[in-house]
PDB file of N, CA and C in Angstrom:
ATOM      1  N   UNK A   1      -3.045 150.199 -49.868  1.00  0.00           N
ATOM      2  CA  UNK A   1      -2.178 149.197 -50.405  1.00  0.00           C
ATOM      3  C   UNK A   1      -1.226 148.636 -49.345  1.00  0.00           C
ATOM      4  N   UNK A   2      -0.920 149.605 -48.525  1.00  0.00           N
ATOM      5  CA  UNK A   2      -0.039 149.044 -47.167  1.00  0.00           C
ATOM      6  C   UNK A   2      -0.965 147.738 -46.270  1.00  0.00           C
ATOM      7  N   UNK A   3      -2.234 148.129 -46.230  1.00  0.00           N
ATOM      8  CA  UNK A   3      -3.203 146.915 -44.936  1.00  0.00           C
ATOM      9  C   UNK A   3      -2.532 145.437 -45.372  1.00  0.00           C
ATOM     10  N   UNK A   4      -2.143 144.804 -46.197  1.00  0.00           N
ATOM     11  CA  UNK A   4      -1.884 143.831 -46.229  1.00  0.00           C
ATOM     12  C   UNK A   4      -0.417 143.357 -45.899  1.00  0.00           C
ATOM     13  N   UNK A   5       0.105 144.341 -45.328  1.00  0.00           N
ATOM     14  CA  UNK A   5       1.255 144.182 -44.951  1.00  0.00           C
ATOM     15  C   UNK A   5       0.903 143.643 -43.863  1.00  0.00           C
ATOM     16  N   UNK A   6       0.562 144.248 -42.735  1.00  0.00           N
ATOM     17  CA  UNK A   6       0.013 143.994 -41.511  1.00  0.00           C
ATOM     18  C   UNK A   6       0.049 142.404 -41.281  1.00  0.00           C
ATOM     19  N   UNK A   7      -0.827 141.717 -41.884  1.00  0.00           N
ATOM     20  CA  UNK A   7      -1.250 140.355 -41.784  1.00  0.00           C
ATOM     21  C   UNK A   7      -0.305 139.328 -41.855  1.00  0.00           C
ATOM     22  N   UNK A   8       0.711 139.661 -43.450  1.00  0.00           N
ATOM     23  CA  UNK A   8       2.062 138.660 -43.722  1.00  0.00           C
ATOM     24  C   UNK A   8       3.481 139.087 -42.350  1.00  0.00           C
ATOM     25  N   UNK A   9       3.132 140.195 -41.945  1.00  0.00           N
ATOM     26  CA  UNK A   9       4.256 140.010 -41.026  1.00  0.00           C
ATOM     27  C   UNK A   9       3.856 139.520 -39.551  1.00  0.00           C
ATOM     28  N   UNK A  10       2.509 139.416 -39.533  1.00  0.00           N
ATOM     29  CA  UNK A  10       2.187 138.654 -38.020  1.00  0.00           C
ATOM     30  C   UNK A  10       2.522 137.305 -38.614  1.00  0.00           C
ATOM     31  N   UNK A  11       2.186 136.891 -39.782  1.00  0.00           N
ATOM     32  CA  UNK A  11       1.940 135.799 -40.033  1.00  0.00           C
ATOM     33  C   UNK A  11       3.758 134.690 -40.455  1.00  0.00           C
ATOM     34  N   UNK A  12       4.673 135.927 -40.531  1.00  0.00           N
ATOM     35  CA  UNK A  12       5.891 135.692 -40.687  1.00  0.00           C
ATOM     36  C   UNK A  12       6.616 135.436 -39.546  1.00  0.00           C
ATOM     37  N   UNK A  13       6.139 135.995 -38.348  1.00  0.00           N
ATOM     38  CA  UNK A  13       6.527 135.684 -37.207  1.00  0.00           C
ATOM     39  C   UNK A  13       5.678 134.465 -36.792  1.00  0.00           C
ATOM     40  N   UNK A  14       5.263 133.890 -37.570  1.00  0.00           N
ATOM     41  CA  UNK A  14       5.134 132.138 -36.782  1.00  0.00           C
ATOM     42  C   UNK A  14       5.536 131.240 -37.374  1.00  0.00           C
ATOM     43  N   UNK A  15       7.123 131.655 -36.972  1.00  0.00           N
ATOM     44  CA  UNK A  15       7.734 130.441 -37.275  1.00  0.00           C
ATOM     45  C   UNK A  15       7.606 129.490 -36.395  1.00  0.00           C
ATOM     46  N   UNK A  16       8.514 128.019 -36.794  1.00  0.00           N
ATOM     47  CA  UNK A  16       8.663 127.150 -36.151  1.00  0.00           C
ATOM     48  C   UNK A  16       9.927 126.970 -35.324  1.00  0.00           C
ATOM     49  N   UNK A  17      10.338 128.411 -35.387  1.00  0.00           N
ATOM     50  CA  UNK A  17      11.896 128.325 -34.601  1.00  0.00           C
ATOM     51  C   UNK A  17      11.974 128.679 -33.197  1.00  0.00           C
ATOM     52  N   UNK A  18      13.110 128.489 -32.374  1.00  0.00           N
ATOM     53  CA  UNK A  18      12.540 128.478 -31.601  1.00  0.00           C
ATOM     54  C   UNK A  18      12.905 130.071 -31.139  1.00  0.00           C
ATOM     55  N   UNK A  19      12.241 130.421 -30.637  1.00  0.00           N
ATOM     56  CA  UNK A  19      12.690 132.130 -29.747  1.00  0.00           C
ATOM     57  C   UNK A  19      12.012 132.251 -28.307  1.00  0.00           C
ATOM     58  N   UNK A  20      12.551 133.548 -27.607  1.00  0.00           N
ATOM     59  CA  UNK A  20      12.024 133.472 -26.032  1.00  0.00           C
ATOM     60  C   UNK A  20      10.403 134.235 -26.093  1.00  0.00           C
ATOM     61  N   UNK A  21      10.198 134.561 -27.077  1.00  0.00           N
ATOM     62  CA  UNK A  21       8.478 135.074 -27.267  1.00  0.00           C
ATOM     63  C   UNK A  21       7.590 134.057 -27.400  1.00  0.00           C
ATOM     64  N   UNK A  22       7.869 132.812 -28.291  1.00  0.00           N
ATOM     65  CA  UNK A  22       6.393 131.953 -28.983  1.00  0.00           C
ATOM     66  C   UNK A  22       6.406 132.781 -30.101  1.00  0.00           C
ATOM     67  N   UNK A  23       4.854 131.838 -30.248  1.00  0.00           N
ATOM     68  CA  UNK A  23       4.097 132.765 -31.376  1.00  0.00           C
ATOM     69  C   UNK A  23       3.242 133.917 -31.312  1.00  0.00           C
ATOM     70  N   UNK A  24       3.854 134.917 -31.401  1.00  0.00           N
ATOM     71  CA  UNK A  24       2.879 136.408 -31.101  1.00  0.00           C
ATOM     72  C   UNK A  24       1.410 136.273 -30.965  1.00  0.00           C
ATOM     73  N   UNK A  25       1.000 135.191 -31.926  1.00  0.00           N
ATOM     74  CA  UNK A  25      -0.149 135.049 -32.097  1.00  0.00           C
ATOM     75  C   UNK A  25      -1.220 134.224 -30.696  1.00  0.00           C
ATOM     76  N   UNK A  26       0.138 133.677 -30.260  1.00  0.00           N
ATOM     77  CA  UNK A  26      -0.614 132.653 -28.906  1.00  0.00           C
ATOM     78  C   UNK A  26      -0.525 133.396 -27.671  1.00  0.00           C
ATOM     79  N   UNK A  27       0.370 135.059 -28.096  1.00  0.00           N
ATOM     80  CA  UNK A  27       0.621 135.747 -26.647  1.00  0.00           C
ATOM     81  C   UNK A  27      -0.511 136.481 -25.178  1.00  0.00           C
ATOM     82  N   UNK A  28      -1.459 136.413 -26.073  1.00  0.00           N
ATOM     83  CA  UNK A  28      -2.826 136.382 -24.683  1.00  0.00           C
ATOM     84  C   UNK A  28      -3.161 134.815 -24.143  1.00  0.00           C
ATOM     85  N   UNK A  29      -3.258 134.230 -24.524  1.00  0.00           N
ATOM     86  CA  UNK A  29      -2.812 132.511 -24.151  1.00  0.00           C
ATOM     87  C   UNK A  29      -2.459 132.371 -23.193  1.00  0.00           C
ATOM     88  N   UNK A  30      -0.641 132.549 -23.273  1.00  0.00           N
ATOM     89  CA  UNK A  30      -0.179 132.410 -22.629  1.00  0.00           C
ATOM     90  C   UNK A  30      -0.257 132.961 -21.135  1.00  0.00           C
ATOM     91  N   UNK A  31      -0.345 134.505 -21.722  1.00  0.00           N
ATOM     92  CA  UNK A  31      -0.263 135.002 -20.769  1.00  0.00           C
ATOM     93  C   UNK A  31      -1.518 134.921 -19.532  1.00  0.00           C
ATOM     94  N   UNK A  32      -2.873 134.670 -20.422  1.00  0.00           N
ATOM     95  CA  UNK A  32      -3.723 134.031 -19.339  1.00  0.00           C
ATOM     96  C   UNK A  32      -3.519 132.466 -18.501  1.00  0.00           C
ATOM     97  N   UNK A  33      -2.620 131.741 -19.098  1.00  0.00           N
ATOM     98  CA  UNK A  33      -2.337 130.532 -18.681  1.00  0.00           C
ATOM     99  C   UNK A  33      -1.394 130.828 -17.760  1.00  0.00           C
ATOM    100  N   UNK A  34       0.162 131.797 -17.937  1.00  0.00           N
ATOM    101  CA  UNK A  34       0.628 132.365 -16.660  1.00  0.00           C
ATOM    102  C   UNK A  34       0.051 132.511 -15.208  1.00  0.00           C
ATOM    103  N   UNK A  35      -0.853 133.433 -15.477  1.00  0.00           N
ATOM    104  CA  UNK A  35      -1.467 134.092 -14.515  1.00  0.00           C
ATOM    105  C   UNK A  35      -2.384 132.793 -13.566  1.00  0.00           C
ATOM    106  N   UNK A  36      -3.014 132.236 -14.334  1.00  0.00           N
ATOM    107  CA  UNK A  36      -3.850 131.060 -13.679  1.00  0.00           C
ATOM    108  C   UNK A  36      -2.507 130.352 -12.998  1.00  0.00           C
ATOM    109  N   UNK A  37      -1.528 130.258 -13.836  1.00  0.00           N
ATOM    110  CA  UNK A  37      -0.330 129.074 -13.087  1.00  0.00           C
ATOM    111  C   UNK A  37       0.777 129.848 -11.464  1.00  0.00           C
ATOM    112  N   UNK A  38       0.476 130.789 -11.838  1.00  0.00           N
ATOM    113  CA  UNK A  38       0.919 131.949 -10.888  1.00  0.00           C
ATOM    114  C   UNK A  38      -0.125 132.015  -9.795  1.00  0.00           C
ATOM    115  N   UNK A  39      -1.122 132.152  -9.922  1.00  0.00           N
ATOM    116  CA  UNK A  39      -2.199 132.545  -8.698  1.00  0.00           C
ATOM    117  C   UNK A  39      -2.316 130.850  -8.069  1.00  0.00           C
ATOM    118  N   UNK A  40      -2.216 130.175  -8.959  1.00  0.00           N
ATOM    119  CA  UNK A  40      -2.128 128.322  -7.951  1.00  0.00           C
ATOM    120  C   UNK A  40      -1.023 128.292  -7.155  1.00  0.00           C
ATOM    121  N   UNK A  41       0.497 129.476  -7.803  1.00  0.00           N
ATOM    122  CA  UNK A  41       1.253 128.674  -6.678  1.00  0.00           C
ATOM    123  C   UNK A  41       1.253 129.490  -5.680  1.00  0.00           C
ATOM    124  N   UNK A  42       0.886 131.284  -5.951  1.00  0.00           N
ATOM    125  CA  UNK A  42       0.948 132.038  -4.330  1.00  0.00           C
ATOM    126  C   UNK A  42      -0.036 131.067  -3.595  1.00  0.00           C
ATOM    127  N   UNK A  43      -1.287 130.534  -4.070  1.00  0.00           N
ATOM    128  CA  UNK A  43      -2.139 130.111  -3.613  1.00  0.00           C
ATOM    129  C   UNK A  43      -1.334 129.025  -2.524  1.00  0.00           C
ATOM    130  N   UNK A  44      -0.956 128.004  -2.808  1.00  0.00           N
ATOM    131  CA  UNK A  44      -0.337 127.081  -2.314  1.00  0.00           C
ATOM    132  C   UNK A  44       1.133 127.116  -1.267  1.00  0.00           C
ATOM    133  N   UNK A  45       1.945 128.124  -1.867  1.00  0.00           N
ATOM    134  CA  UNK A  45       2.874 128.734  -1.217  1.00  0.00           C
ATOM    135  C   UNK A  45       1.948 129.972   0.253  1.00  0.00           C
ATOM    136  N   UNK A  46       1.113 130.594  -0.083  1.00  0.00           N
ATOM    137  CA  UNK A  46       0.659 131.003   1.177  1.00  0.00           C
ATOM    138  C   UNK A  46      -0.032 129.673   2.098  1.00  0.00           C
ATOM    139  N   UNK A  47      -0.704 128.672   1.757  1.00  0.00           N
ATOM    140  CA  UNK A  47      -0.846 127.796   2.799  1.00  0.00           C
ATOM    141  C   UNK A  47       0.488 126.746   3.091  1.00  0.00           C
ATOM    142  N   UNK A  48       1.580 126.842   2.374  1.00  0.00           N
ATOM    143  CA  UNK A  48       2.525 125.818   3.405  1.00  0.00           C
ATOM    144  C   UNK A  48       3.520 127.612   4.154  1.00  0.00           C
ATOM    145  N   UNK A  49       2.936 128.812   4.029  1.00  0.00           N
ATOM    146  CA  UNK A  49       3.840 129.508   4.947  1.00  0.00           C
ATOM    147  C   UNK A  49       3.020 129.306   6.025  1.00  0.00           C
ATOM    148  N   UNK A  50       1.330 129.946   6.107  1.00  0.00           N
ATOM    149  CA  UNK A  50       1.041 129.706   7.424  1.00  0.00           C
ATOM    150  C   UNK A  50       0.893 128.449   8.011  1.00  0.00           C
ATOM    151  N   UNK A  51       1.093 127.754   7.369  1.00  0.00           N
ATOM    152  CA  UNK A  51       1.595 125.810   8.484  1.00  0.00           C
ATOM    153  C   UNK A  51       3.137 125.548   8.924  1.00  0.00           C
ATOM    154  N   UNK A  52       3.823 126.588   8.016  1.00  0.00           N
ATOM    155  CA  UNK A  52       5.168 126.542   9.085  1.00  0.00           C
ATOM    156  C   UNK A  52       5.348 127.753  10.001  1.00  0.00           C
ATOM    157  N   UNK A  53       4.912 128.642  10.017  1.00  0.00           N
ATOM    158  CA  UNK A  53       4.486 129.649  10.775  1.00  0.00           C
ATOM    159  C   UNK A  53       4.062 129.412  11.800  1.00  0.00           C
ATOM    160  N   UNK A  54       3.160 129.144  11.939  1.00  0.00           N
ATOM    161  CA  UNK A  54       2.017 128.935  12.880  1.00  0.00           C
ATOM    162  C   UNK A  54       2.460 127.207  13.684  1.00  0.00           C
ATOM    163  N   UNK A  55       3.445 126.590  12.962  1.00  0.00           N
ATOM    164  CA  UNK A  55       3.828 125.861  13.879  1.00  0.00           C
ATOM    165  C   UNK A  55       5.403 125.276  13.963  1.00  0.00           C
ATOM    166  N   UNK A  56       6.049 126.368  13.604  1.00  0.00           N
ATOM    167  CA  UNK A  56       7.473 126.821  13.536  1.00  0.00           C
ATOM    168  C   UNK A  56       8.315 125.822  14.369  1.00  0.00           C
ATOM    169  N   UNK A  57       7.902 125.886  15.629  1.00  0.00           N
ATOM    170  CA  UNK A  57       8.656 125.021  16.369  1.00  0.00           C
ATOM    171  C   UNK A  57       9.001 123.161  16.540  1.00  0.00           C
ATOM    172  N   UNK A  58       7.450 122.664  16.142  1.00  0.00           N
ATOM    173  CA  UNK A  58       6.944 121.586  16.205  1.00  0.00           C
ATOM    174  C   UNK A  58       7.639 120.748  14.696  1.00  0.00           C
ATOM    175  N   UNK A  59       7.748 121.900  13.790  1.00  0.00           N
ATOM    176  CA  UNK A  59       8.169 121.432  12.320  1.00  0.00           C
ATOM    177  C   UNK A  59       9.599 121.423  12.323  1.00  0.00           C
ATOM    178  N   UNK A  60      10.411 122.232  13.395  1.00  0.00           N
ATOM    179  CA  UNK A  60      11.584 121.899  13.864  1.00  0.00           C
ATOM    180  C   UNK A  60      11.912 120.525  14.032  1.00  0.00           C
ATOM    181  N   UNK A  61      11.174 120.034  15.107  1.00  0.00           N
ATOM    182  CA  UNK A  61      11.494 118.864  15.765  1.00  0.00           C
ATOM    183  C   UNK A  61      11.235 117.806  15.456  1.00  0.00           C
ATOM    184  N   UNK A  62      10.137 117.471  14.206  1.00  0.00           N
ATOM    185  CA  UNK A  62       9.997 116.933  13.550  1.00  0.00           C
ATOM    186  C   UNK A  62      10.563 116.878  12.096  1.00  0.00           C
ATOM    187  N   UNK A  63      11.499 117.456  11.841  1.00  0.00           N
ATOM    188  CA  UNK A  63      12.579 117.337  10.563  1.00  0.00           C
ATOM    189  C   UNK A  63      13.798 116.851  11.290  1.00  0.00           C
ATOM    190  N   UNK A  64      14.281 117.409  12.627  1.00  0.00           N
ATOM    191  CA  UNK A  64      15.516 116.283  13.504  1.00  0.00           C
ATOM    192  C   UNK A  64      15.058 115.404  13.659  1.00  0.00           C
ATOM    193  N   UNK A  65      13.694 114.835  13.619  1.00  0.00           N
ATOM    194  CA  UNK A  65      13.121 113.533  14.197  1.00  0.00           C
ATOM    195  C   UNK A  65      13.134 112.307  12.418  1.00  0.00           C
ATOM    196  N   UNK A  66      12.884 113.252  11.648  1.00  0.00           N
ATOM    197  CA  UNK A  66      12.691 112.784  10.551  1.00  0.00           C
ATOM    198  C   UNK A  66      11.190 112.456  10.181  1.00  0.00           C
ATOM    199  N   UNK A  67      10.484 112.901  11.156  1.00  0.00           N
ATOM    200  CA  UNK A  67       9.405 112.810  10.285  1.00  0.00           C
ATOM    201  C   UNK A  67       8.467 113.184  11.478  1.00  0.00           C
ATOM    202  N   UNK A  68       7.020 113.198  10.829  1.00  0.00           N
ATOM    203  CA  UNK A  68       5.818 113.884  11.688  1.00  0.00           C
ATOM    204  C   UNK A  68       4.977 114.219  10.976  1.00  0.00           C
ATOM    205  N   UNK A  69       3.785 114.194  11.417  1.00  0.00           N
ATOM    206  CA  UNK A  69       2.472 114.625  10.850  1.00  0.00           C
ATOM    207  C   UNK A  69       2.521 116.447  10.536  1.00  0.00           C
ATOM    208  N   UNK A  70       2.824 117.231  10.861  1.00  0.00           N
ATOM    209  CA  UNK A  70       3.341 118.238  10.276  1.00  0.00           C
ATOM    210  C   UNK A  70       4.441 118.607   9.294  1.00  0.00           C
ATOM    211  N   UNK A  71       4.953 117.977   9.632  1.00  0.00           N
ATOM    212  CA  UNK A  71       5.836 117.901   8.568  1.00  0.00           C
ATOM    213  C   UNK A  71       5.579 116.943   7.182  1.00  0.00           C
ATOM    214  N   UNK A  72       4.747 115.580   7.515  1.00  0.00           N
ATOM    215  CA  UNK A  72       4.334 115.504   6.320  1.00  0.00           C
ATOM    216  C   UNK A  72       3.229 116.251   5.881  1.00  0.00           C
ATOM    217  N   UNK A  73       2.561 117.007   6.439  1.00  0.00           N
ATOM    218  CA  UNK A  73       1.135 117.888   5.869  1.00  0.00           C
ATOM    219  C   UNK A  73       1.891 118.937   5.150  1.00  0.00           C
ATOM    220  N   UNK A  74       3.249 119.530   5.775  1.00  0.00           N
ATOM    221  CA  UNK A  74       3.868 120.771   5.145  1.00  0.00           C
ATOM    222  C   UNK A  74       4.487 120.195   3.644  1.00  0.00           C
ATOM    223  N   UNK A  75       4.703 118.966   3.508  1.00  0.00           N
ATOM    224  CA  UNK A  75       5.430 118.499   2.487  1.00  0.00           C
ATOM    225  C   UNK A  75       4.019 118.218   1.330  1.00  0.00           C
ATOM    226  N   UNK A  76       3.249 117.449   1.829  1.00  0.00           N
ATOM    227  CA  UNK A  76       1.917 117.613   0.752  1.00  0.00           C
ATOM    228  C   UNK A  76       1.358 118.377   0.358  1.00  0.00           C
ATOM    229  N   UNK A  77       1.074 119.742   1.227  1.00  0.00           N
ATOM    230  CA  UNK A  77       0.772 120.828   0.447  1.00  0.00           C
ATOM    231  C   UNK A  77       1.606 121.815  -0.336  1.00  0.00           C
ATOM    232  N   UNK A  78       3.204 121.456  -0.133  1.00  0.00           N
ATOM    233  CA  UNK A  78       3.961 121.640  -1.109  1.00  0.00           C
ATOM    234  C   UNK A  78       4.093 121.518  -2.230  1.00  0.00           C
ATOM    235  N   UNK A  79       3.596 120.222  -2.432  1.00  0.00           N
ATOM    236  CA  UNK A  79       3.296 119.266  -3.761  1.00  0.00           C
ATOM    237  C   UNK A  79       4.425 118.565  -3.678  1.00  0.00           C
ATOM    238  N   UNK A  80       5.142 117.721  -2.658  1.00  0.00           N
ATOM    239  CA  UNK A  80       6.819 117.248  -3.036  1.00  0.00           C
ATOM    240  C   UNK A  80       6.576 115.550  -3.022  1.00  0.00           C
ATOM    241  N   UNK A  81       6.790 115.298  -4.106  1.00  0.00           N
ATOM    242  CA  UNK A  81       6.528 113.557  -4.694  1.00  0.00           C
ATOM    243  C   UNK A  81       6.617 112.679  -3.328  1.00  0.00           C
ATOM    244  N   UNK A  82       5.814 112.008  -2.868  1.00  0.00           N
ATOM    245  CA  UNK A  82       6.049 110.961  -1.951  1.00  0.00           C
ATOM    246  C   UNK A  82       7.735 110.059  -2.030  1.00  0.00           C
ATOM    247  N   UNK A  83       7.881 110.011  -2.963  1.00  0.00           N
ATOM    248  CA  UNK A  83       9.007 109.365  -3.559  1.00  0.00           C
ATOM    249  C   UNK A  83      10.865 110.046  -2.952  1.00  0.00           C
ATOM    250  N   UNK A  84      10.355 111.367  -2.875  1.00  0.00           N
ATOM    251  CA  UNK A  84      11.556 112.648  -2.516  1.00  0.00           C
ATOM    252  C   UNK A  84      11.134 112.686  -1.384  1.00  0.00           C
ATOM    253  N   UNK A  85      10.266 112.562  -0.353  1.00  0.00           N
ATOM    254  CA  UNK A  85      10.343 113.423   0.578  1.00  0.00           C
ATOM    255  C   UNK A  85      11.556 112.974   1.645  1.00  0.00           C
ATOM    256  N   UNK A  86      12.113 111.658   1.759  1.00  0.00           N
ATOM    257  CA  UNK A  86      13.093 110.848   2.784  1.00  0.00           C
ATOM    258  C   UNK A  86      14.170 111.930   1.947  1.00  0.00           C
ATOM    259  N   UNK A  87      14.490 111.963   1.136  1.00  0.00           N
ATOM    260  CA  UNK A  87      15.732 112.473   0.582  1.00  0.00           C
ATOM    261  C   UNK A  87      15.728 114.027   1.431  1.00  0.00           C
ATOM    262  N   UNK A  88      14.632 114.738   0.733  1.00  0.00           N
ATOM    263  CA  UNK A  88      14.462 116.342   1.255  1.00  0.00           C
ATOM    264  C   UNK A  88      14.283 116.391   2.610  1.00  0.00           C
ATOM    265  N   UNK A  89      14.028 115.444   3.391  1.00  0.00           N
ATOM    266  CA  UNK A  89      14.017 115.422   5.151  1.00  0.00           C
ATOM    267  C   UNK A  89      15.277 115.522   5.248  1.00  0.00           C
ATOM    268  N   UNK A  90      16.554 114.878   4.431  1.00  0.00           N
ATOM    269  CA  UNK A  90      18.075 114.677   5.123  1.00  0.00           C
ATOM    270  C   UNK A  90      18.656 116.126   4.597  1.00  0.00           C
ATOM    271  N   UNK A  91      17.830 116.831   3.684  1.00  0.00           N
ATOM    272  CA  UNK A  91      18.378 117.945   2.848  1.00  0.00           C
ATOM    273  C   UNK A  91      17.996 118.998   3.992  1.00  0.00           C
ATOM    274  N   UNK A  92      16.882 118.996   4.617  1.00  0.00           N
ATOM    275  CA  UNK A  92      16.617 119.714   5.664  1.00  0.00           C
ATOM    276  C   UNK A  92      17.194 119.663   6.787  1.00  0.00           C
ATOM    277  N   UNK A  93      17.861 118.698   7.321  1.00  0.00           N
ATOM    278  CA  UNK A  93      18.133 118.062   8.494  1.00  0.00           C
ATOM    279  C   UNK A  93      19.369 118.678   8.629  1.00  0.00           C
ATOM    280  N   UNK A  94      19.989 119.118   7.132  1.00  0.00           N
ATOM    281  CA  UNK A  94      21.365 119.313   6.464  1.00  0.00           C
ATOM    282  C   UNK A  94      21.238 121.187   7.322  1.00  0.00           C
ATOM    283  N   UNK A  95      20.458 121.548   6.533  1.00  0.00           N
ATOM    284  CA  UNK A  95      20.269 122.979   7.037  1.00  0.00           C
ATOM    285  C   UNK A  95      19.206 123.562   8.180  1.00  0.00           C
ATOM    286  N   UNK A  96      19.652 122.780   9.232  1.00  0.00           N
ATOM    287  CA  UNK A  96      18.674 123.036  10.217  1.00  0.00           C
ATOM    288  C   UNK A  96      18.994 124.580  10.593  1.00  0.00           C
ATOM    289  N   UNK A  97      19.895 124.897  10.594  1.00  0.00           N
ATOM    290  CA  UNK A  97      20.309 125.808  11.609  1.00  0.00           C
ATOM    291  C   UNK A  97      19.416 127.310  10.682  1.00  0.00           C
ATOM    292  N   UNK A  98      19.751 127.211   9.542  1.00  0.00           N
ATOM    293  CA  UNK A  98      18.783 128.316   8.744  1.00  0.00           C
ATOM    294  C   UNK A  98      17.603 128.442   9.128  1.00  0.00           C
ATOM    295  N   UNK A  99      17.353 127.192   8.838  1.00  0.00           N
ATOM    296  CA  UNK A  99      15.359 126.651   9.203  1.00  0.00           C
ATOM    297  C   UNK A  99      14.747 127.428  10.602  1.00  0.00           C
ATOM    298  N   UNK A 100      16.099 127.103  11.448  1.00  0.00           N
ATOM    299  CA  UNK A 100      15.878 127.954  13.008  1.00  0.00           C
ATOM    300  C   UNK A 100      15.255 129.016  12.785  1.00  0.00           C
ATOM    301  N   UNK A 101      16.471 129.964  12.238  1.00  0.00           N
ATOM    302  CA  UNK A 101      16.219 131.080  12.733  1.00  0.00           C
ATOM    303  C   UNK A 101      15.785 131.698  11.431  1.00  0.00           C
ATOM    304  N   UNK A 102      15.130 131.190  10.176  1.00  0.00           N
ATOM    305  CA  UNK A 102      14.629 131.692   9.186  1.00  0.00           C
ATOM    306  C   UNK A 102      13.053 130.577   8.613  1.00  0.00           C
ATOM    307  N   UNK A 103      12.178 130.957   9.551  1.00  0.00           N
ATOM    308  CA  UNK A 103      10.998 130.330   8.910  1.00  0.00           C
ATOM    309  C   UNK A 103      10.627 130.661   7.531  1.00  0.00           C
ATOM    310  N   UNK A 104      10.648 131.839   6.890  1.00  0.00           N
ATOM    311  CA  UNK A 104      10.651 132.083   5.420  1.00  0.00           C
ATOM    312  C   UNK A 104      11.585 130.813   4.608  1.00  0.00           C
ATOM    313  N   UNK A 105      12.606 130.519   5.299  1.00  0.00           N
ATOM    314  CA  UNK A 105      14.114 129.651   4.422  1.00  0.00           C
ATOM    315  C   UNK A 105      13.451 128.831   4.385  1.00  0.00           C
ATOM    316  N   UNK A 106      12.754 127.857   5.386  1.00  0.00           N
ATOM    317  CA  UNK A 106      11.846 126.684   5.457  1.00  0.00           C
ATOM    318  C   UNK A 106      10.860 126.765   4.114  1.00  0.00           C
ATOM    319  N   UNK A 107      10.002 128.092   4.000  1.00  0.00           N
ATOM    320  CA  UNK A 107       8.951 127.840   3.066  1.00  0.00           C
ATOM    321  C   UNK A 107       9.281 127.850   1.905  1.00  0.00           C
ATOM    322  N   UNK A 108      10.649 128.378   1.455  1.00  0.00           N
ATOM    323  CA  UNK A 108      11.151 128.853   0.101  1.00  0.00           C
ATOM    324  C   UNK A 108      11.852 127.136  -0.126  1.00  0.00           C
ATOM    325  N   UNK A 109      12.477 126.602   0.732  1.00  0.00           N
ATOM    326  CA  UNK A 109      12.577 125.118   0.755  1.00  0.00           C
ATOM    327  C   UNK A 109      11.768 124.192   0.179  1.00  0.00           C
ATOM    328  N   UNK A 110      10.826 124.399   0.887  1.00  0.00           N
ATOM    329  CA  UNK A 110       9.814 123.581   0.701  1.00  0.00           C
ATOM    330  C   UNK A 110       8.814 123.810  -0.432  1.00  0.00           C
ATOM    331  N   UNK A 111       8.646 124.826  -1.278  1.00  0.00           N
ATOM    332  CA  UNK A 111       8.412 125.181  -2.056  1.00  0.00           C
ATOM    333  C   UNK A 111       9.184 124.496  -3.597  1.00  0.00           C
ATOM    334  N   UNK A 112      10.411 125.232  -3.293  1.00  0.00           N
ATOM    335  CA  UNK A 112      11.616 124.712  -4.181  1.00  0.00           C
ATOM    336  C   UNK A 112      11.285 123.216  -4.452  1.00  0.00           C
ATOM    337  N   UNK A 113      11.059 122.367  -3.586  1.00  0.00           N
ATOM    338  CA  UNK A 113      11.320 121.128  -3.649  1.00  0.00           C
ATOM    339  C   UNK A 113      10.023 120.259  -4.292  1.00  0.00           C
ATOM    340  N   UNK A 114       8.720 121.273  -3.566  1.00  0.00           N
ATOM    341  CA  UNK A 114       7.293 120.692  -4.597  1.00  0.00           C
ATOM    342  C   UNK A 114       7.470 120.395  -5.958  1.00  0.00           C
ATOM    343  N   UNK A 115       6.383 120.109  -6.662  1.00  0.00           N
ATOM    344  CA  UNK A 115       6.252 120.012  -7.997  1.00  0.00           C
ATOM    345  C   UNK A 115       5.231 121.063  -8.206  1.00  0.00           C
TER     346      UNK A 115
END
């Protein structure tokens, strides 16, 4: 006589309100949609570290310069709107001195700033 309990209280938890879970019912969903959205961005975040890495210095001189073919390749594989990138060059230009001596600060930057 209890089994039918089971069902009305999954089924009570889908409301239309809002909470930080969802609907219990959509929670493998999600959580496979996480994971896919998670593995695209290490994915993407490991190729703009080894392009500032690997050319650390050059991406220097081309963010004081305001611009460069590395530096726009580091900004496209970021994902950062064509539209932002003049803005985020002066935002960089702003914190050079980090950028120096913290190539990680650069990628977490540049990251931050993708879509």
């Amino acid at each position: 006589m209890r089994w039918p309990l089971i069902p009305i209280a999954f089924l009570a938890a889908c409301t239309g309100e809002a909470n930080h879970l969802g609907n219990p019912l959509l929670l493998p969903i999600s959580g496979i949609s996480t994971a896919i959205g998670n593995a695209a961005y290490d994915g993407r975040r490991g190729r703009v570290e080894v392009l500032v890495k690997s050319n650390h210095p050059a991406l220097m001189s081309q963010i004081m310069a305001g611009s460069g073919p590395l530096l726009a390749t580091a900004m496209e594989t970021a994902g950062i709107p064509p539209s932002e990138r003049a803005a985020r060059i002066i935002q960089m230009q702003g914190d050079i001195g980090l950028y120096q001596q913290s190539p990680e600060a650069l990628v977490t930057a540049l990251m931050v700033y993708g879509s």
